[in-house]
C-alpha atoms as a PDB file:
ATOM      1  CA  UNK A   1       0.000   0.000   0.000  1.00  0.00           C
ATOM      2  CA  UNK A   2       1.660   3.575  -0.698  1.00  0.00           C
ATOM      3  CA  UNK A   3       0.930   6.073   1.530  1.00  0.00           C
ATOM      4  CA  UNK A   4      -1.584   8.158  -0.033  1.00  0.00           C
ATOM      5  CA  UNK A   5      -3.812   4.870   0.178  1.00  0.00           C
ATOM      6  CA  UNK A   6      -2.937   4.607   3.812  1.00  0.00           C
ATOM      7  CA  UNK A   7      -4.024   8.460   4.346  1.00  0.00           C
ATOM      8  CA  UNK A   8      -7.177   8.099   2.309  1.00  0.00           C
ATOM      9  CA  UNK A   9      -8.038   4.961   4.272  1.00  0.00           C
ATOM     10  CA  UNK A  10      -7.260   6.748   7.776  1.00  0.00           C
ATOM     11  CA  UNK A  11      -9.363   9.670   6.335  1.00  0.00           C
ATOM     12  CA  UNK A  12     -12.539   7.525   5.673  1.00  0.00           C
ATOM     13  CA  UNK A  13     -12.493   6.260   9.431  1.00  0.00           C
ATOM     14  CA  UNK A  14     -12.149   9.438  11.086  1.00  0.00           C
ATOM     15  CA  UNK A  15     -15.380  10.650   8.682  1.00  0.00           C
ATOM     16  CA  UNK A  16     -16.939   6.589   9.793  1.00  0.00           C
ATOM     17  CA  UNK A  17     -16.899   7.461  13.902  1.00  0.00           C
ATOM     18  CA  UNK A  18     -17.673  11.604  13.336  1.00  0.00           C
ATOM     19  CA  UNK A  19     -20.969   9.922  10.789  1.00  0.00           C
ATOM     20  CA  UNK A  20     -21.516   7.188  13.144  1.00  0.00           C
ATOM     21  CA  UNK A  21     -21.687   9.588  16.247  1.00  0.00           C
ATOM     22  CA  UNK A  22     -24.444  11.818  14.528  1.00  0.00           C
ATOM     23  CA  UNK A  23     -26.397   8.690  13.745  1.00  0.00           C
ATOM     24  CA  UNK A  24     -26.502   7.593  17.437  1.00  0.00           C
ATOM     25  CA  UNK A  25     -27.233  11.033  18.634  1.00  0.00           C
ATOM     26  CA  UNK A  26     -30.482  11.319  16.043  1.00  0.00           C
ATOM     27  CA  UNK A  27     -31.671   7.679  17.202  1.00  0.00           C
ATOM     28  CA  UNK A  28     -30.604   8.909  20.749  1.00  0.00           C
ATOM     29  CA  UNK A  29     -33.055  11.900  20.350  1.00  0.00           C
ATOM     30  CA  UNK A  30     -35.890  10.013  19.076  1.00  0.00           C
ATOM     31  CA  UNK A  31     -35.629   7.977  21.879  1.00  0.00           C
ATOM     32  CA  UNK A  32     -35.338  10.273  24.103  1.00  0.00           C
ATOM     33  CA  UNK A  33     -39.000  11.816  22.415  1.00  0.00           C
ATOM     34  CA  UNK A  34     -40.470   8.368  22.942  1.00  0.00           C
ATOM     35  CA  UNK A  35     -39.151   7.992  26.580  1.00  0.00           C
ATOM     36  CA  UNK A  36     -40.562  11.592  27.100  1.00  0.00           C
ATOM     37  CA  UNK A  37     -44.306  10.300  26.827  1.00  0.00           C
ATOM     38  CA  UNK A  38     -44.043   7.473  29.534  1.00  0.00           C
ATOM     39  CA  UNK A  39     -43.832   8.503  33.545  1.00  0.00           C
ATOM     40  CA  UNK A  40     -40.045   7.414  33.629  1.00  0.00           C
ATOM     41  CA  UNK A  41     -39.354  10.536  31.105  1.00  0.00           C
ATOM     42  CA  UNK A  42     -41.177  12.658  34.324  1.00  0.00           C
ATOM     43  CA  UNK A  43     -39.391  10.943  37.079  1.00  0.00           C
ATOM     44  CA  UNK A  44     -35.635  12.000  34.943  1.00  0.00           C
ATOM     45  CA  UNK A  45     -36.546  14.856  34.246  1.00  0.00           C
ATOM     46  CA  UNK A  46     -37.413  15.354  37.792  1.00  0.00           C
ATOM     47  CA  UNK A  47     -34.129  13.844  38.997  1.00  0.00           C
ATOM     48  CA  UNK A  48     -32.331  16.243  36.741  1.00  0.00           C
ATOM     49  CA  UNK A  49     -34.493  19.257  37.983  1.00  0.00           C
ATOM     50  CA  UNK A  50     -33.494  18.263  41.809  1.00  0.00           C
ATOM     51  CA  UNK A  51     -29.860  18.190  40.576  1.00  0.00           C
ATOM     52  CA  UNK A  52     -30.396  21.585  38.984  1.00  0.00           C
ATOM     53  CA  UNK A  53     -30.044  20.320  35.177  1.00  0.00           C
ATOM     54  CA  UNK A  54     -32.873  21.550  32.971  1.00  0.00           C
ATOM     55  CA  UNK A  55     -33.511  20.029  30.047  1.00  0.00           C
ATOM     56  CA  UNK A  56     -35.722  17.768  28.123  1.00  0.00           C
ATOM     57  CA  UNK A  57     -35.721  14.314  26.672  1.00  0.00           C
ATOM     58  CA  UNK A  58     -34.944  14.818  23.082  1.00  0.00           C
ATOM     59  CA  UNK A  59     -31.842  16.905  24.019  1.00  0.00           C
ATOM     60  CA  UNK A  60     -31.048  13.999  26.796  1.00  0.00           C
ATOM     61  CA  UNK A  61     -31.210  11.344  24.195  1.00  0.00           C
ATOM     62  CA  UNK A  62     -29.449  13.017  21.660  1.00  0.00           C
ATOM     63  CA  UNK A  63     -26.248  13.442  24.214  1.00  0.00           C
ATOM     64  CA  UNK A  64     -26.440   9.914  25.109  1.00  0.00           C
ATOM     65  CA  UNK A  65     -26.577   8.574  22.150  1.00  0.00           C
ATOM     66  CA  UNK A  66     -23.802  10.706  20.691  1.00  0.00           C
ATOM     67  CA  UNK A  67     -21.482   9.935  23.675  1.00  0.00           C
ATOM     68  CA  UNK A  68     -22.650   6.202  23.816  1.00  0.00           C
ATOM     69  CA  UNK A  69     -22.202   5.990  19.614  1.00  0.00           C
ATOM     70  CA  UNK A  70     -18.522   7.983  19.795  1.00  0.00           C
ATOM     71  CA  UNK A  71     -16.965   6.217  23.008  1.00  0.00           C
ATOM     72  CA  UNK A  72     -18.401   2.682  22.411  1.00  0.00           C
ATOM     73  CA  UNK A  73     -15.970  -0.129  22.855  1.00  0.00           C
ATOM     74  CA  UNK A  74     -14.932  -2.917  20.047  1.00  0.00           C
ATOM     75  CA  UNK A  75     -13.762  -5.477  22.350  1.00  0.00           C
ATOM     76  CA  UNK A  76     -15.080  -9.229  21.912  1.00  0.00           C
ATOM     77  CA  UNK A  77     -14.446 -10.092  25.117  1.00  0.00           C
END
């Protein structure tokens, strides 16, 4: 492989996690919407409110998933 292969391929999974990130923080969000409608989305967002975090659930989701999608581990343990 010459390097410019090696670059392009290094390239494409740098773009894979960033692309990968903003899908878990969308499917994070709409999760976070359908969570939102039951009495647990009350009782978190009540947790958060006691802990002086406002927020809602989309927002929530979409930070969880985006963490959860970027820092997930590969390990086959």
């Amino acid at each position: 492989m010459d390097s410019v292969e090696i670059i392009f391929i290094g390239i494409l999974g740098i773009v894979a996690v960033f692309l990968f990130a903003m899908l878990g923080a969308v499917i994070g969000a709409f999760c976070g919407w359908i969570v939102g409608f039951t009495p647990l989305g009350t009782y978190i967002l009540a947790f958060l409110s006691s802990a002086n975090i406002h927020t809602n659930m989309v927002d929530l989701g979409a930070f969880v998933g985006f963490t959860g999608a970027f820092f997930h581990s590969h390990s086959n343990k």
